[in-house]
N, C-alpha and C. Protein backbone atom coordinates (compact mmCIF):
# COMPACT_ATOMS: atom_id res chain seq x y z
N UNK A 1 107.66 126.30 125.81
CA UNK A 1 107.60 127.76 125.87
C UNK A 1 106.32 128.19 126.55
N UNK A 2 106.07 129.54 127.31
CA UNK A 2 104.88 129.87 128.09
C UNK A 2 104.68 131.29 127.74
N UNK A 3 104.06 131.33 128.10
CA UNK A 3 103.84 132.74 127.57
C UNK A 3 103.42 133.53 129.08
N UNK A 4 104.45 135.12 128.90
CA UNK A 4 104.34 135.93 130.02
C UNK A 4 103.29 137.17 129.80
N UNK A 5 103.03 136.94 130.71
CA UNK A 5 101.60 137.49 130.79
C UNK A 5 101.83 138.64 131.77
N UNK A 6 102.25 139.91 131.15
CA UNK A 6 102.43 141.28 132.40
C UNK A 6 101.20 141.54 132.31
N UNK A 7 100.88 142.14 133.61
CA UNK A 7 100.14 142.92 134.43
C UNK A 7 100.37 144.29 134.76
N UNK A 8 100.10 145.77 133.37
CA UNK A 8 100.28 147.03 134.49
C UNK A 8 99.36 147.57 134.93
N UNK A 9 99.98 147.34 136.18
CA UNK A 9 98.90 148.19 137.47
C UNK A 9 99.23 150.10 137.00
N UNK A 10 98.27 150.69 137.05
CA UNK A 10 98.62 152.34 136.63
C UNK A 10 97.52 152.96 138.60
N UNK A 11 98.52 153.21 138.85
CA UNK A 11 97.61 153.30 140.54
C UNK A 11 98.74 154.36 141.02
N UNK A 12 98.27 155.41 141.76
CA UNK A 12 99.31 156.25 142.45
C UNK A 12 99.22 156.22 144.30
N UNK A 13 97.84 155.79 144.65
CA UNK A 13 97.74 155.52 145.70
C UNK A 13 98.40 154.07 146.14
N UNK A 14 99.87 154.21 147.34
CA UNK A 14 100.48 153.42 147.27
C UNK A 14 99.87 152.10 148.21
N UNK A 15 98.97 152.83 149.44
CA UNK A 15 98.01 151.71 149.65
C UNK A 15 96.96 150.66 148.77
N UNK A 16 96.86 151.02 147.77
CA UNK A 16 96.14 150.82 146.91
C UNK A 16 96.68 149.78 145.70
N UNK A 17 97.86 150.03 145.62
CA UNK A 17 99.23 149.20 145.10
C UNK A 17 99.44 147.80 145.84
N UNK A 18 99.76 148.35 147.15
CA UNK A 18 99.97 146.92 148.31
C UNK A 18 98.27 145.93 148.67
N UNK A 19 97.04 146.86 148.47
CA UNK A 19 96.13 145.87 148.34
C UNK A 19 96.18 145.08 147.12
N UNK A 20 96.40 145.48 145.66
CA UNK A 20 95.94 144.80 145.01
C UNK A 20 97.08 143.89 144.63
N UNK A 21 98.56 144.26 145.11
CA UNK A 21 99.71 143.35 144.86
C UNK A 21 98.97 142.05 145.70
N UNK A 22 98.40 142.39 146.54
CA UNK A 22 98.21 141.27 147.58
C UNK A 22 97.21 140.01 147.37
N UNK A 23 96.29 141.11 146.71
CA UNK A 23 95.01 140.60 145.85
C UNK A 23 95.79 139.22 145.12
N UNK A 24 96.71 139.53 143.89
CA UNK A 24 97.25 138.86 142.87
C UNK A 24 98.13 138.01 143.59
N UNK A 25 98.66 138.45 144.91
CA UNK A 25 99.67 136.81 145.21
C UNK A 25 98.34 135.94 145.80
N UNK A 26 97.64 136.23 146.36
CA UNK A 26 96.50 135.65 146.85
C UNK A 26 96.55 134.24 145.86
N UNK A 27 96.68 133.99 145.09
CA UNK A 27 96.08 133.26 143.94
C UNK A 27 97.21 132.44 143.79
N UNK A 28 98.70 133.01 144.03
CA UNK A 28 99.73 132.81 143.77
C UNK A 28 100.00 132.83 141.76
N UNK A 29 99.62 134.17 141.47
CA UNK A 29 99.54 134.46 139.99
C UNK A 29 101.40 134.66 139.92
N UNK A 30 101.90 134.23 138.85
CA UNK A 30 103.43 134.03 138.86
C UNK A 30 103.69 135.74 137.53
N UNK A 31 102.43 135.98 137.35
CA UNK A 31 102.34 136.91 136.42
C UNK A 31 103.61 138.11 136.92
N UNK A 32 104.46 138.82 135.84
CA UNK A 32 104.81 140.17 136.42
C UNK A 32 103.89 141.30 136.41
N UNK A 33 104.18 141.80 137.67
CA UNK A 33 103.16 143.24 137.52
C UNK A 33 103.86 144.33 137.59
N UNK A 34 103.55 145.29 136.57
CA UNK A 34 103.84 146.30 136.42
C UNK A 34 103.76 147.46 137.31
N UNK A 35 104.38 148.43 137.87
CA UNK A 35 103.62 149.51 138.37
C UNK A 35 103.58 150.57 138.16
N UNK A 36 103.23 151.37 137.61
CA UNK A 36 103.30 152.96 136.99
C UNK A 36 102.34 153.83 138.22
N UNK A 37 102.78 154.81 138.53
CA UNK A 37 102.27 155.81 139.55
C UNK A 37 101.67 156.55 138.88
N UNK A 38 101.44 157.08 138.06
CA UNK A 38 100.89 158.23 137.27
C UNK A 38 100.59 157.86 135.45
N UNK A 39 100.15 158.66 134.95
CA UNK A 39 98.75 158.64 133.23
C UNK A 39 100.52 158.27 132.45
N UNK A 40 101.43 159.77 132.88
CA UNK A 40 102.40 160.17 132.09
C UNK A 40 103.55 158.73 131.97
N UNK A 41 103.44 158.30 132.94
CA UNK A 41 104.48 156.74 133.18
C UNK A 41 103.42 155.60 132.66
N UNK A 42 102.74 155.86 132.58
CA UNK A 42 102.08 154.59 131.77
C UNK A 42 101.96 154.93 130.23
N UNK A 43 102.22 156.02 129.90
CA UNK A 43 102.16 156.08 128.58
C UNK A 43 103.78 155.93 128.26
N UNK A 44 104.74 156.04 129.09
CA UNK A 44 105.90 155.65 128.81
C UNK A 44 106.19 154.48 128.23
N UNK A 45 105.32 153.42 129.30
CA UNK A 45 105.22 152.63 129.52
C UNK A 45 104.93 151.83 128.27
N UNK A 46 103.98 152.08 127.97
CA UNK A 46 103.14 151.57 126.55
C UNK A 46 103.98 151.66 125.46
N UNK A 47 104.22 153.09 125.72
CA UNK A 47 105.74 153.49 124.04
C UNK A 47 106.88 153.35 124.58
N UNK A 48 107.11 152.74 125.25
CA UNK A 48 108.31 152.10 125.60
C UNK A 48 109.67 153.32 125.49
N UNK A 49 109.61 154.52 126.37
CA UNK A 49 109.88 155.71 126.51
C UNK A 49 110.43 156.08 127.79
N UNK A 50 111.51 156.72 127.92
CA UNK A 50 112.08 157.44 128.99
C UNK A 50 112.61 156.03 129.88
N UNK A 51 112.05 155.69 131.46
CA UNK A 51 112.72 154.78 131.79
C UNK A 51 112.44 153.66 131.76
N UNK A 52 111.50 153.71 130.61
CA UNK A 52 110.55 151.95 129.76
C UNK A 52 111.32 151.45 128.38
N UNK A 53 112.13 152.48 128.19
CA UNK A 53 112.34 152.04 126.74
C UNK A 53 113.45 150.80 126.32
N UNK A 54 113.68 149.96 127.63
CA UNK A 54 114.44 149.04 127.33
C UNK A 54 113.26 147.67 127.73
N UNK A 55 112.53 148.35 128.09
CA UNK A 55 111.33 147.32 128.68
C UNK A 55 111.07 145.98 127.62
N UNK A 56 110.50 144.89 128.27
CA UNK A 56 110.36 143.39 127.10
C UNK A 56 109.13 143.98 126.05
N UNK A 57 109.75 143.57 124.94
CA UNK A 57 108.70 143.98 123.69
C UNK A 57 107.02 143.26 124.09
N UNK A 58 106.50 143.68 123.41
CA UNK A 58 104.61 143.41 123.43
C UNK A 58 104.38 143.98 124.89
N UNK A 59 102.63 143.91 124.22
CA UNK A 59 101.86 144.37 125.11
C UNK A 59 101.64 143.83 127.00
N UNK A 60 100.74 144.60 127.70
CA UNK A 60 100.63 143.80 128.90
C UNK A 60 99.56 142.89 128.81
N UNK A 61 98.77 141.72 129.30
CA UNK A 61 97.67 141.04 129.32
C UNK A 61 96.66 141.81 129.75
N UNK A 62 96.59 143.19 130.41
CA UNK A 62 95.32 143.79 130.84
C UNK A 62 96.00 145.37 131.02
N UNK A 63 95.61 146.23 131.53
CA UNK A 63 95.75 147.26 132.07
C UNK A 63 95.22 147.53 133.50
N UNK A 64 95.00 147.64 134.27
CA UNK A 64 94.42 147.95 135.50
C UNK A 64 94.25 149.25 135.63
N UNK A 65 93.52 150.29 135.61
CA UNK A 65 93.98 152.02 135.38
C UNK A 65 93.31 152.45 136.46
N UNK A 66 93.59 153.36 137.24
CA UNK A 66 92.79 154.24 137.78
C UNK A 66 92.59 155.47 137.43
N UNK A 67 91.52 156.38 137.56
CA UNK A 67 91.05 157.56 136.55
C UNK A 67 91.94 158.58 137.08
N UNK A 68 91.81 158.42 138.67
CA UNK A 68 91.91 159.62 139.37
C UNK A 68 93.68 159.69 139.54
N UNK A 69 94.58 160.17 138.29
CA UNK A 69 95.86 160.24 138.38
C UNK A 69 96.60 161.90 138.74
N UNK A 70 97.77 161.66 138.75
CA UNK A 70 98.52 162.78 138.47
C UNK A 70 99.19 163.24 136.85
N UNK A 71 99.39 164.37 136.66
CA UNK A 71 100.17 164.07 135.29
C UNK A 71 99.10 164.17 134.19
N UNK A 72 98.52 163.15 133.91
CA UNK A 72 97.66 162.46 132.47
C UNK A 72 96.70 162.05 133.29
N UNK A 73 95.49 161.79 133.76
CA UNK A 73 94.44 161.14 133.96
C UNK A 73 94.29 160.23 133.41
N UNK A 74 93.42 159.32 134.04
CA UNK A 74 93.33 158.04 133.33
C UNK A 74 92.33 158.29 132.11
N UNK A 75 91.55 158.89 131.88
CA UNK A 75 90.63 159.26 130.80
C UNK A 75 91.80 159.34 129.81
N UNK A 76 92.81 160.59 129.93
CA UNK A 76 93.79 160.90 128.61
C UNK A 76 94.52 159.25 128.18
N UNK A 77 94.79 158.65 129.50
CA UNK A 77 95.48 157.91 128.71
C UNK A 77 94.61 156.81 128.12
N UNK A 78 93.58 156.18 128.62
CA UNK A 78 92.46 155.43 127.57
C UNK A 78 92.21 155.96 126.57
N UNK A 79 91.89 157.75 126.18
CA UNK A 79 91.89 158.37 124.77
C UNK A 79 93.03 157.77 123.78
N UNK A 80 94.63 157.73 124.58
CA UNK A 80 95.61 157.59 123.72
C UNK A 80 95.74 156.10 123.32
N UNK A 81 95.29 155.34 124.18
CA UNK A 81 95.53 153.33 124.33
C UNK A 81 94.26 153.27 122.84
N UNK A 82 92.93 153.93 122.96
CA UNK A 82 92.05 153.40 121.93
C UNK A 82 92.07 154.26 120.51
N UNK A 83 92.93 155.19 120.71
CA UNK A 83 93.59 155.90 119.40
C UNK A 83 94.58 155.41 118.91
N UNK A 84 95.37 154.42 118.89
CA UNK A 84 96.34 154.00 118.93
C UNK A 84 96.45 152.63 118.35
N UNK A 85 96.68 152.36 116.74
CA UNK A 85 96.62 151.67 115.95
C UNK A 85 97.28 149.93 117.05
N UNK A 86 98.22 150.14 117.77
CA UNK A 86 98.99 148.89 118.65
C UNK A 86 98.97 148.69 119.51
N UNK A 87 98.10 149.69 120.11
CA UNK A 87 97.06 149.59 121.44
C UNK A 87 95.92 149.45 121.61
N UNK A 88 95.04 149.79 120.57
CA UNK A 88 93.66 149.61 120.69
C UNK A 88 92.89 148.31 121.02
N UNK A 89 93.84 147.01 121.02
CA UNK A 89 93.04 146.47 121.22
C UNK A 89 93.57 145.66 122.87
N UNK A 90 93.96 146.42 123.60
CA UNK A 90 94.75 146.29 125.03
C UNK A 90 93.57 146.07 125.65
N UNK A 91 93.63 145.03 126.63
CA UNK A 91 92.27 145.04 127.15
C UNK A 91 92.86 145.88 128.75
N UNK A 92 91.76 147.09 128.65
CA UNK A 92 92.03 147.90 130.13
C UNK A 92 90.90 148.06 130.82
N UNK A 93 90.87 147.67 132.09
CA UNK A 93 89.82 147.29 133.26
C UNK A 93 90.28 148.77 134.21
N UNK A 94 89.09 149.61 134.11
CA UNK A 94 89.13 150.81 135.12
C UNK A 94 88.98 150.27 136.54
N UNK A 95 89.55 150.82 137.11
CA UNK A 95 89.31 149.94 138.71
C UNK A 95 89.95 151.85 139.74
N UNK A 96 88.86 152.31 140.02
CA UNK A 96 88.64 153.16 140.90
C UNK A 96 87.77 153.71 141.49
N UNK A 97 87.89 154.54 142.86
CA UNK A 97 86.88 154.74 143.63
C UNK A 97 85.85 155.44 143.40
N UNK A 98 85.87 156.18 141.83
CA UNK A 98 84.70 156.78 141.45
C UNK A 98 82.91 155.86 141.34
N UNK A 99 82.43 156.34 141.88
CA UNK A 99 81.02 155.77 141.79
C UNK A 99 80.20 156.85 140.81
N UNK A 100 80.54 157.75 140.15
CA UNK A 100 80.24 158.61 139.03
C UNK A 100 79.59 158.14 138.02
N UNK A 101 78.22 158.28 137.96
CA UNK A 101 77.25 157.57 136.61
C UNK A 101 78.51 158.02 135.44
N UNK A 102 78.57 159.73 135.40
CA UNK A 102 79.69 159.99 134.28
C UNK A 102 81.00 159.34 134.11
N UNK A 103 81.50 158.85 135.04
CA UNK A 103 82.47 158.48 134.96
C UNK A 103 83.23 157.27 134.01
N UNK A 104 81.58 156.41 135.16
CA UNK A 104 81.13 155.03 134.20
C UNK A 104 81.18 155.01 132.76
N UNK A 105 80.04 155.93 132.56
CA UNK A 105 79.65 156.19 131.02
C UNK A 105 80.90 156.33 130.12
N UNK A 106 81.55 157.49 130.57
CA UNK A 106 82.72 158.00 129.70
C UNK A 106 83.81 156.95 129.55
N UNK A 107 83.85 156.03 130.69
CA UNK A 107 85.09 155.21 130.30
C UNK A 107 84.48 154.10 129.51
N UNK A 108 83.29 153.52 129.42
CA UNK A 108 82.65 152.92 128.37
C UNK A 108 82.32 153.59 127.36
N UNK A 109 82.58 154.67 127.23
CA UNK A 109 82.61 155.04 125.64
C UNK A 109 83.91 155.20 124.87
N UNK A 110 85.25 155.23 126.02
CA UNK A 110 86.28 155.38 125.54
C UNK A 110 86.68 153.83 124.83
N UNK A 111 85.94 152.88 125.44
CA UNK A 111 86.20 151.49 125.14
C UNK A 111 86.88 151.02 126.05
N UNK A 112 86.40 151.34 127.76
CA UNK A 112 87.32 150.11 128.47
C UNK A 112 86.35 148.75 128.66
N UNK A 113 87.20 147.54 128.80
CA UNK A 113 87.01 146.57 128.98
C UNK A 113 85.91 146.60 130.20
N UNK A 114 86.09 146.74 130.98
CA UNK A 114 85.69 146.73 132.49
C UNK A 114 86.34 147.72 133.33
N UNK A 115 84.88 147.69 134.74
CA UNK A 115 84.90 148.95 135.28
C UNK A 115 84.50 148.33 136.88
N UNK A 116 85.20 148.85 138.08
CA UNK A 116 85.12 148.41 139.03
C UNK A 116 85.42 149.20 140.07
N UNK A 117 84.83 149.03 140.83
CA UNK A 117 84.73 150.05 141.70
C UNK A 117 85.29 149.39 142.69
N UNK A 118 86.56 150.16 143.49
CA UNK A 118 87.63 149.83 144.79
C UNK A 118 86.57 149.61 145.79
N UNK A 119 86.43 148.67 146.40
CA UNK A 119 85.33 148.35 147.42
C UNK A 119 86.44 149.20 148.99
N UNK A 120 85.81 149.54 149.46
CA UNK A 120 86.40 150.19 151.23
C UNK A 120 86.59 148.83 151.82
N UNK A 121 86.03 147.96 151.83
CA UNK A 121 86.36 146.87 152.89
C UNK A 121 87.69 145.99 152.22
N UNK A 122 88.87 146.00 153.07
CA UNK A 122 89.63 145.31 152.88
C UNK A 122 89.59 143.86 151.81
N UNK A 123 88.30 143.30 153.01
CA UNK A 123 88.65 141.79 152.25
C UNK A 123 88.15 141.60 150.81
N UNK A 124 87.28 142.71 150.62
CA UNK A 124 86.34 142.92 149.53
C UNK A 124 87.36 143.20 148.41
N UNK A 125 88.15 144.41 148.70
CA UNK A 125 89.14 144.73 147.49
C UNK A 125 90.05 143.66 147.34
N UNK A 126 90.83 142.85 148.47
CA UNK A 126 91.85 141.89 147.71
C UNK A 126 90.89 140.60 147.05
N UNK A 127 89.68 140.39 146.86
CA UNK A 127 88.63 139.12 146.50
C UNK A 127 88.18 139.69 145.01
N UNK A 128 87.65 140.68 145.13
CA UNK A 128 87.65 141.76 143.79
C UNK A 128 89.00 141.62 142.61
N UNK A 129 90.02 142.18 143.19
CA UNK A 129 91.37 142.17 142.68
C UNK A 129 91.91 140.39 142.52
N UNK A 130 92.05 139.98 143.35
CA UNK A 130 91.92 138.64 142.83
C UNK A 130 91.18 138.17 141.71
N UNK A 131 89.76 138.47 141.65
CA UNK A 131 89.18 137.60 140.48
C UNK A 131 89.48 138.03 139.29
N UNK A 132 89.76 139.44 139.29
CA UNK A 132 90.33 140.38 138.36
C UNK A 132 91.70 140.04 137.68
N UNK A 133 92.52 139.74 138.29
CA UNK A 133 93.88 139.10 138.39
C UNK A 133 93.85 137.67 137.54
N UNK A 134 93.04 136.27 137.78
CA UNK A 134 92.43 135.70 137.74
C UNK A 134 92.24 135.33 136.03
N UNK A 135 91.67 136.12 136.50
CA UNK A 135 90.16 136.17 134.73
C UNK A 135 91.60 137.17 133.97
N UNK A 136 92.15 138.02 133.98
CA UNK A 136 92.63 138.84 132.60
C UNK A 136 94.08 138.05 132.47
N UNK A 137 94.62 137.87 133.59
CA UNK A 137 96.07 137.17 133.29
C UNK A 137 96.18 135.36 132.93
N UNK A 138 95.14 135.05 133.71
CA UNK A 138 95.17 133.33 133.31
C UNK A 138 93.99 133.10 132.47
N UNK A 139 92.96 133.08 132.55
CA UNK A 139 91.73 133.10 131.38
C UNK A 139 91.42 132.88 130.13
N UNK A 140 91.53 134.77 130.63
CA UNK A 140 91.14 135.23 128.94
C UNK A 140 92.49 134.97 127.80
N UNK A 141 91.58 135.20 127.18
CA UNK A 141 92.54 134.74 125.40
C UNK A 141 92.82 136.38 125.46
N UNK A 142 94.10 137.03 125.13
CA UNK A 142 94.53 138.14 124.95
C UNK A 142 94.48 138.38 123.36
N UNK A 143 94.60 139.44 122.77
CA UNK A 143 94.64 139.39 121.69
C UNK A 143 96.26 139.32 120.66
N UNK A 144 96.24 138.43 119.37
CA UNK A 144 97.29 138.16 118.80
C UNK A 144 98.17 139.12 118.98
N UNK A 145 99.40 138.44 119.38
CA UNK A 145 100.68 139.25 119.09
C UNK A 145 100.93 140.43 120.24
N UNK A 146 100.21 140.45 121.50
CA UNK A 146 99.71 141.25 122.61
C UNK A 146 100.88 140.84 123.89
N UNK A 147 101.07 139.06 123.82
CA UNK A 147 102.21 138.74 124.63
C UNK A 147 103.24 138.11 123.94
N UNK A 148 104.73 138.39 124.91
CA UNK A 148 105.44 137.72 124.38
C UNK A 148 105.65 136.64 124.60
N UNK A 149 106.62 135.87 123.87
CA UNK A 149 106.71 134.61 124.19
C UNK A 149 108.35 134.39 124.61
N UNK A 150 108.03 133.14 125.50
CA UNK A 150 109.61 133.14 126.01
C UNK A 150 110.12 132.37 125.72
């Protein structure tokens, strides 16, 4: 038995989608990745709601979020992931183009995992996203009962 290890990407910029999909085959990660366009589809997502709610039970291995959404912002939905008795302990890595001391701050106080800033140079973001990819889906130890098993 192995254990599947999803990946949701929460990204609305669709260039931004195709770098970091690219990032993760780079590696040849067999992981599924998720993709939610917007705060409001990733919280679907999570509560398994609207066109998630047939989705595979447990959590994803990471979150990938970007702040700057439509709908829900990524701030609301980190408020709701670390309020959230079966989410709180989701490990979610901010990954957007904000370079905002506040930005920083606030999403480390909300309790994200990690915080990264979309580099402009191509090769930079799929090497970034790769190690990222990397380290949360093959790595790290996720927390109990977070993936399923197949």
């Amino acid at each position: 038995m192995s254990d599947l290890k999803r990946i949701l990407l929460v990204e609305d910029d669709p260039k931004d989608v195709e770098l970091t999909l690219t990032g993760l085959a780079e590696y040849n990660l067999a992981n599924e990745v998720v993709i939610v366009r917007d705060g409001e589809e990733a919280l679907d997502y999570l509560y398994r709601r609207g066109n998630h709610q047939t989705r595979a039970n447990g959590n994803p291995a990471v979150m990938l979020l970007d702040l700057k959404l439509p709908k829900v912002n990524g701030f609301e939905v980190l408020e709701q992931v670390r309020a959230d008795e079966n989410l709180k302990m989701l490990p979610v890595v901010v990954l957007t183009s904000s370079h905002e001391e506040r930005d920083l701050v606030k999403s480390y106080k909300l309790g994200v995992n990690g915080y990264v800033v979309k580099p402009v140079d191509f090769h930079q973001f799929v090497n970034a996203v790769k190690e990222l990819g990397v380290f949360w889906a093959v790595i790290n130890e996720p927390p109990p009962g977070s993936v399923k098993k197949r």
